[in-house]
N, C-alpha and C. Protein backbone atom coordinates (compact mmCIF):
# COMPACT_ATOMS: atom_id res chain seq x y z
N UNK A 1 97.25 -50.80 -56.85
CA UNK A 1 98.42 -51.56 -57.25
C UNK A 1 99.33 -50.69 -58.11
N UNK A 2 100.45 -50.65 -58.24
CA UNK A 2 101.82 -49.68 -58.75
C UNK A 2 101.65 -50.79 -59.97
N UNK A 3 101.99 -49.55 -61.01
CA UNK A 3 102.55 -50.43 -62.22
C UNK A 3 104.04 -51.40 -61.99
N UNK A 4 104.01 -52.51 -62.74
CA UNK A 4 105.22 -53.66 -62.45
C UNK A 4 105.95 -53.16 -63.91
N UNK A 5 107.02 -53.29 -63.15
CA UNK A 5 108.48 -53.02 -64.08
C UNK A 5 108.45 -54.85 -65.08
N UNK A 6 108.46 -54.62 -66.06
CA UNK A 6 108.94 -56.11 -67.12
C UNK A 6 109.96 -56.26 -67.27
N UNK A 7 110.57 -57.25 -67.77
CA UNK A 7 111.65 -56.95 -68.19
C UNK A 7 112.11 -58.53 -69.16
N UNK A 8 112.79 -58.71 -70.25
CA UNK A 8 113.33 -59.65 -70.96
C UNK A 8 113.31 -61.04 -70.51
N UNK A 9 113.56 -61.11 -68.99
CA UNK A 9 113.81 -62.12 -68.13
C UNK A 9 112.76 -62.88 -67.09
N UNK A 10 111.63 -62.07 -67.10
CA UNK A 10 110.28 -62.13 -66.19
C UNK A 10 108.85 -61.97 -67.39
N UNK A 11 108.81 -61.43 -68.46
CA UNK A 11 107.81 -61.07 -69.47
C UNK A 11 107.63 -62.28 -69.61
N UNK A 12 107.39 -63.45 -69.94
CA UNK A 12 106.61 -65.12 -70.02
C UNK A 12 106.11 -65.10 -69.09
N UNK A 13 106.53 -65.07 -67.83
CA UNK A 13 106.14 -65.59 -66.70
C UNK A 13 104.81 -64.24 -66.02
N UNK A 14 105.58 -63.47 -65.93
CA UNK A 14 104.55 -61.83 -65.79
C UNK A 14 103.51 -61.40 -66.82
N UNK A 15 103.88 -62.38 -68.03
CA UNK A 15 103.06 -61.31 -68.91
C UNK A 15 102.05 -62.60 -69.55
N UNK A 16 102.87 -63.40 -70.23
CA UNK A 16 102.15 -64.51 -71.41
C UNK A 16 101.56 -65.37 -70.59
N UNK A 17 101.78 -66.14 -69.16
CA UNK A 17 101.64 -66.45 -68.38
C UNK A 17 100.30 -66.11 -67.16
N UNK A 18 100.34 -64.98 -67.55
CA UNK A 18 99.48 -64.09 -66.66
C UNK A 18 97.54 -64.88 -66.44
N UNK A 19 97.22 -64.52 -65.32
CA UNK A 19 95.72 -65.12 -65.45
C UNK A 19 95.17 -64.21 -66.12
N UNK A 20 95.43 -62.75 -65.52
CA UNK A 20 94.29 -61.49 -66.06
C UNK A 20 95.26 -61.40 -67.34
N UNK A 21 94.46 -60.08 -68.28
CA UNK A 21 94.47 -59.89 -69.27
C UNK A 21 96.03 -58.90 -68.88
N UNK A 22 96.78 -58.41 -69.65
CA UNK A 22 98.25 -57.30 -69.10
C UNK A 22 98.01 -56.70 -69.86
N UNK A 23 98.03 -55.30 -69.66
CA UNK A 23 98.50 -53.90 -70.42
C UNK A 23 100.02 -53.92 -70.62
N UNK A 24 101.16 -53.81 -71.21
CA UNK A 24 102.35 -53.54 -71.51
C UNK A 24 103.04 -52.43 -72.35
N UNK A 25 103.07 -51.74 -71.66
CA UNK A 25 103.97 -49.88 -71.84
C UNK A 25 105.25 -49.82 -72.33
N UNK A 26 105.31 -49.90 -73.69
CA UNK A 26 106.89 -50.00 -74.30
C UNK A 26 107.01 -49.10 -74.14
N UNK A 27 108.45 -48.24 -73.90
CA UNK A 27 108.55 -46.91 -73.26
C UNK A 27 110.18 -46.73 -73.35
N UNK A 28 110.72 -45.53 -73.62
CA UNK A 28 111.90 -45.39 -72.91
C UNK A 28 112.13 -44.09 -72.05
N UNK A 29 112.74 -44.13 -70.97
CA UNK A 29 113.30 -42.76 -70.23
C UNK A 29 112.97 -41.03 -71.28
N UNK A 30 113.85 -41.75 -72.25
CA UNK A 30 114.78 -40.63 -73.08
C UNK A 30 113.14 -39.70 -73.84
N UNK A 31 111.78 -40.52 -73.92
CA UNK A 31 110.79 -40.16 -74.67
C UNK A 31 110.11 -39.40 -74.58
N UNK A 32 109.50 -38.20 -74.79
CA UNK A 32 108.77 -37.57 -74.26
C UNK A 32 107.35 -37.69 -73.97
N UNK A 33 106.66 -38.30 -75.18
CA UNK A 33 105.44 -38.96 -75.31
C UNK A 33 104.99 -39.85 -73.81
N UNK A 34 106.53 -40.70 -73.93
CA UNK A 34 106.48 -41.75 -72.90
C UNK A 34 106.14 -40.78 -71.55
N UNK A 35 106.91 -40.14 -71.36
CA UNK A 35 106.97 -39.60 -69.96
C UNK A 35 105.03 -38.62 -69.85
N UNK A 36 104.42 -38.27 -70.69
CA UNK A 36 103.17 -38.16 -70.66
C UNK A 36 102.14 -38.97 -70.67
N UNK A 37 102.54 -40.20 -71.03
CA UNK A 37 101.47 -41.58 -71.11
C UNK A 37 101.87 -41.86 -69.20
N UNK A 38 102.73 -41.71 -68.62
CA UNK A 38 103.48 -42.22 -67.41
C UNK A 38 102.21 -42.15 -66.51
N UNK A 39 101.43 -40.85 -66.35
CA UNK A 39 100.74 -40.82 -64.71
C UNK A 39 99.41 -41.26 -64.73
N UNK A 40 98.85 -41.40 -66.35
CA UNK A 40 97.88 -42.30 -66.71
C UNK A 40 98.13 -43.59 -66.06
N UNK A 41 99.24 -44.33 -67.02
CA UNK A 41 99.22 -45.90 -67.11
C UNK A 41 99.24 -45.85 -65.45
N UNK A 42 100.04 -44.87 -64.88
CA UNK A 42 99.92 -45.52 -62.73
C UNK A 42 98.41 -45.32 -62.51
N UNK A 43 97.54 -44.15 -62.87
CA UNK A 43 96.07 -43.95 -62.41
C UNK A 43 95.24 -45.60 -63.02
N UNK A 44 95.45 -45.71 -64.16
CA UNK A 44 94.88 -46.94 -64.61
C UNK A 44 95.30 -47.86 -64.08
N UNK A 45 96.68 -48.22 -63.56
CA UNK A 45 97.18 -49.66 -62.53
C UNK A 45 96.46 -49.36 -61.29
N UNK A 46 96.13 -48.59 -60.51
CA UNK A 46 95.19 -48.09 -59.32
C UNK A 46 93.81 -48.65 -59.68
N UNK A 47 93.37 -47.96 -60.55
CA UNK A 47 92.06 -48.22 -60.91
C UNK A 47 91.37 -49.46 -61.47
N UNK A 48 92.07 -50.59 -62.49
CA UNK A 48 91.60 -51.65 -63.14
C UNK A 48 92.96 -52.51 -62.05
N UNK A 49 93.31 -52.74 -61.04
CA UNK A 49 94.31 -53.40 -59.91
C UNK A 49 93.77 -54.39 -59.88
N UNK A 50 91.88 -55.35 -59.51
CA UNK A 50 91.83 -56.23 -59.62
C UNK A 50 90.99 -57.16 -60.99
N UNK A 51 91.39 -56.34 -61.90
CA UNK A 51 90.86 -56.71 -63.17
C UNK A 51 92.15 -56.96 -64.44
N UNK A 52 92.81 -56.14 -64.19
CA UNK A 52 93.56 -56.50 -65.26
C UNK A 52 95.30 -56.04 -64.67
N UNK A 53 96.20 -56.49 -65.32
CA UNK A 53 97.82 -56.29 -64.82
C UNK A 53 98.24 -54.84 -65.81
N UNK A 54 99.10 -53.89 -65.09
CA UNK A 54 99.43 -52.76 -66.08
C UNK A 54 100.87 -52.91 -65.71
N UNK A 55 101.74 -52.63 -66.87
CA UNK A 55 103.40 -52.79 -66.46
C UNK A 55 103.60 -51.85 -67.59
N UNK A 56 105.38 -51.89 -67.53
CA UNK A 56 106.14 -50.94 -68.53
C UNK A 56 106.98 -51.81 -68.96
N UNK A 57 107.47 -51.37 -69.90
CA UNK A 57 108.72 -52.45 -70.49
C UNK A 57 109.83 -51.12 -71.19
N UNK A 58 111.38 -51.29 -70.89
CA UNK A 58 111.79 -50.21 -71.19
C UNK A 58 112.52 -51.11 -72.44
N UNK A 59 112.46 -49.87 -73.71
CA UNK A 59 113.13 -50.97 -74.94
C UNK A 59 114.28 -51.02 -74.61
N UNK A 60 114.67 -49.94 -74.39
CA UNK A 60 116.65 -49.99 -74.14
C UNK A 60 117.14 -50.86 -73.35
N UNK A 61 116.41 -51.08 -72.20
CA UNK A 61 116.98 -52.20 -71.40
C UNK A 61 116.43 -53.43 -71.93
N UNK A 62 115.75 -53.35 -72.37
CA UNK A 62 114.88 -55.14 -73.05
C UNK A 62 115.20 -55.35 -74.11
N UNK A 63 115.50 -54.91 -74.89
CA UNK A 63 115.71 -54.80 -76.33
C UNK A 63 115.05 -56.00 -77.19
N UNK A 64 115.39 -57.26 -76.39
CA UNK A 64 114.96 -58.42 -77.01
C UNK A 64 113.22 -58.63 -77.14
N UNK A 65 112.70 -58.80 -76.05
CA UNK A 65 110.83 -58.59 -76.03
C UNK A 65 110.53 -57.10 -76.81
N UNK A 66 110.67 -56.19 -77.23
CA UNK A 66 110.55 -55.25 -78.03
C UNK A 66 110.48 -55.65 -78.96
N UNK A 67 111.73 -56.11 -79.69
CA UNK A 67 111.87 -56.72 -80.92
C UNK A 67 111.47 -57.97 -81.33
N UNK A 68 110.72 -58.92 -80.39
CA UNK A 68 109.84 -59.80 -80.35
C UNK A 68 108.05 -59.76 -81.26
N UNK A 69 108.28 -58.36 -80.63
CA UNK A 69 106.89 -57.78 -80.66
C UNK A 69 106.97 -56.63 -81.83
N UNK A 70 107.95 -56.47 -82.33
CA UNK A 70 108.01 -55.72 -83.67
C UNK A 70 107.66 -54.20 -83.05
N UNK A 71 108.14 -53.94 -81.68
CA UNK A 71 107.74 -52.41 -80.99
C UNK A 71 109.07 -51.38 -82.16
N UNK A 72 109.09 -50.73 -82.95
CA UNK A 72 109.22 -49.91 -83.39
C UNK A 72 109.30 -48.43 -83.00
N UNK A 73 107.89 -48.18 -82.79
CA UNK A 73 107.79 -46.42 -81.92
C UNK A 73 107.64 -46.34 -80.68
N UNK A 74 107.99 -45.83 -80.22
CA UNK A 74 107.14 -45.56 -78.83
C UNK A 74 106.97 -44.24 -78.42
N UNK A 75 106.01 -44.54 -77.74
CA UNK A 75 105.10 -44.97 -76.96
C UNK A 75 104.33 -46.34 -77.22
N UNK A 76 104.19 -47.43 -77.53
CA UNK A 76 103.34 -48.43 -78.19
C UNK A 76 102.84 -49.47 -77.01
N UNK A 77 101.43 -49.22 -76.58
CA UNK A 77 101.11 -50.47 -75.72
C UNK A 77 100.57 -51.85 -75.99
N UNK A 78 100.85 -52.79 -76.13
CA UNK A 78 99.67 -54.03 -76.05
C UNK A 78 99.48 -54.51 -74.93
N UNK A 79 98.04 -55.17 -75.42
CA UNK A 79 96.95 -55.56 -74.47
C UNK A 79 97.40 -56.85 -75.00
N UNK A 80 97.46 -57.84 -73.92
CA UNK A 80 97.93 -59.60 -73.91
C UNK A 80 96.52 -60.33 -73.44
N UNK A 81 96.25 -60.94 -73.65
CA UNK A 81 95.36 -61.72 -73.26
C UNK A 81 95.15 -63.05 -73.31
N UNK A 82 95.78 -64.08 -72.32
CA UNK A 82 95.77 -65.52 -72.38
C UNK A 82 97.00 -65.66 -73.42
N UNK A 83 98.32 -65.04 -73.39
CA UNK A 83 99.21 -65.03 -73.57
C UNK A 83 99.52 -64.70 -75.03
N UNK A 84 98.77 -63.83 -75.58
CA UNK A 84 98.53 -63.39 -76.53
C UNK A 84 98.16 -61.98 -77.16
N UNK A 85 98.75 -61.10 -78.17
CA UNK A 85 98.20 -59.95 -78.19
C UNK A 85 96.57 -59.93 -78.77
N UNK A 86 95.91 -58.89 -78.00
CA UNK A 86 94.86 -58.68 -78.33
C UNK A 86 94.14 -57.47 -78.64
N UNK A 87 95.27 -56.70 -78.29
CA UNK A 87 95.18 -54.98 -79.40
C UNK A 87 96.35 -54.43 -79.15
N UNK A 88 96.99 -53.13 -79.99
CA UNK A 88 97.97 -52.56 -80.14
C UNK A 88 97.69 -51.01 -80.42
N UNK A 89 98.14 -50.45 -79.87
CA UNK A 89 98.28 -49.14 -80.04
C UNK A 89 99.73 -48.33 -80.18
N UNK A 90 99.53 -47.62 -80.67
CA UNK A 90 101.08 -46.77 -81.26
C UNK A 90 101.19 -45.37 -80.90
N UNK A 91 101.86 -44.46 -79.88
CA UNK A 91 101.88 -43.63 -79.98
C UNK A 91 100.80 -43.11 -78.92
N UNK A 92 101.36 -41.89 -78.15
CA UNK A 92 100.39 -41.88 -77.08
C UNK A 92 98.81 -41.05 -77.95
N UNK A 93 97.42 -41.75 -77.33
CA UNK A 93 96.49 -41.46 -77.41
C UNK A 93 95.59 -40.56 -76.30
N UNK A 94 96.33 -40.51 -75.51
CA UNK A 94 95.75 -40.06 -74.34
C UNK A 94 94.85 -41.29 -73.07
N UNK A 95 94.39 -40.61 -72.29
CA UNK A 95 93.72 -41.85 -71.51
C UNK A 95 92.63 -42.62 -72.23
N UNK A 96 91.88 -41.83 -73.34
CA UNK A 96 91.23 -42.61 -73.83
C UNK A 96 91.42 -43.74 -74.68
N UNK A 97 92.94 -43.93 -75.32
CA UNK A 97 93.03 -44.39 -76.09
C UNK A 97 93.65 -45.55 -75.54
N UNK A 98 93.76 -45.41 -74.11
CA UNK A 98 94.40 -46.29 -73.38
C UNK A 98 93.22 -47.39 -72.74
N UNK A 99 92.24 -46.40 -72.63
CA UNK A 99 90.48 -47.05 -71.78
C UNK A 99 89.91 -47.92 -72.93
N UNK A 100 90.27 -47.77 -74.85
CA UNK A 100 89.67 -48.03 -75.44
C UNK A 100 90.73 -49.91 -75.64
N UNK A 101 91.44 -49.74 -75.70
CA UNK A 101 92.64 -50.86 -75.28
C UNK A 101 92.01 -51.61 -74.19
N UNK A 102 92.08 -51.03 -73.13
CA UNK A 102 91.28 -51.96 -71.42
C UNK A 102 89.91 -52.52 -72.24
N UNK A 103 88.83 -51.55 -72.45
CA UNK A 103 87.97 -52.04 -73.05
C UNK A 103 87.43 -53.36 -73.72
N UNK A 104 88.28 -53.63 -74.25
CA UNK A 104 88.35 -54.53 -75.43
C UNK A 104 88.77 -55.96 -74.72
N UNK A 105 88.99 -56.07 -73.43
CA UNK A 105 88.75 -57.43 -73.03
C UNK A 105 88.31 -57.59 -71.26
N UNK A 106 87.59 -55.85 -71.05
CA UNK A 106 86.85 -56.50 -70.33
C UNK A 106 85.07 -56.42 -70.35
């Protein structure tokens, strides 16, 4: 499964909404960090496809769900679960820090 694009207008319904648990990739173009977390978060949407949802959310274009969520830095992912956060991470960690996030609710 390809990571799903979020966005301001679909995040309730795609994300809080969701049955499985969502990974969510605050991110922008312009980042560099971001653009190194990038071929992970697609290997991990491949890999956890029928276990859990992986998406991106770009702040610049969303601005509003960013600032919902008090996203500040990025790279910053949360893990949602039953429409709810259920871990946060800041800043890329590498894949592990991304597996240790998945982890934690399945």
């Amino acid at each position: 499964m390809a990571v799903i694009h979020f966005s301001d207008s679909d995040f309730e319904e795609k994300v809080l909404k969701s049955s499985l648990p969502v990974l969510v990739d605050f991110y922008a173009d312009w980042c560099g960090p971001c653009r190194l977390a990038e071929p992970i978060i697609e290997e991990l949407a491949g890999t956890y496809a029928s276990k859990i949802v992986i998406g991106k959310l770009d702040v610049d274009a969303d601005i509003k769900t960013a600032g919902t969520y008090g996203v500040m830095s990025i790279p910053t992912v949360i893990m949602f679960k039953d429409g709810k956060e259920v871990a946060r991470k800041v800043g890329f960690g590498g894949k592990q820090g991304y597996l240790d996030i998945i982890n934690k609710v399945l």
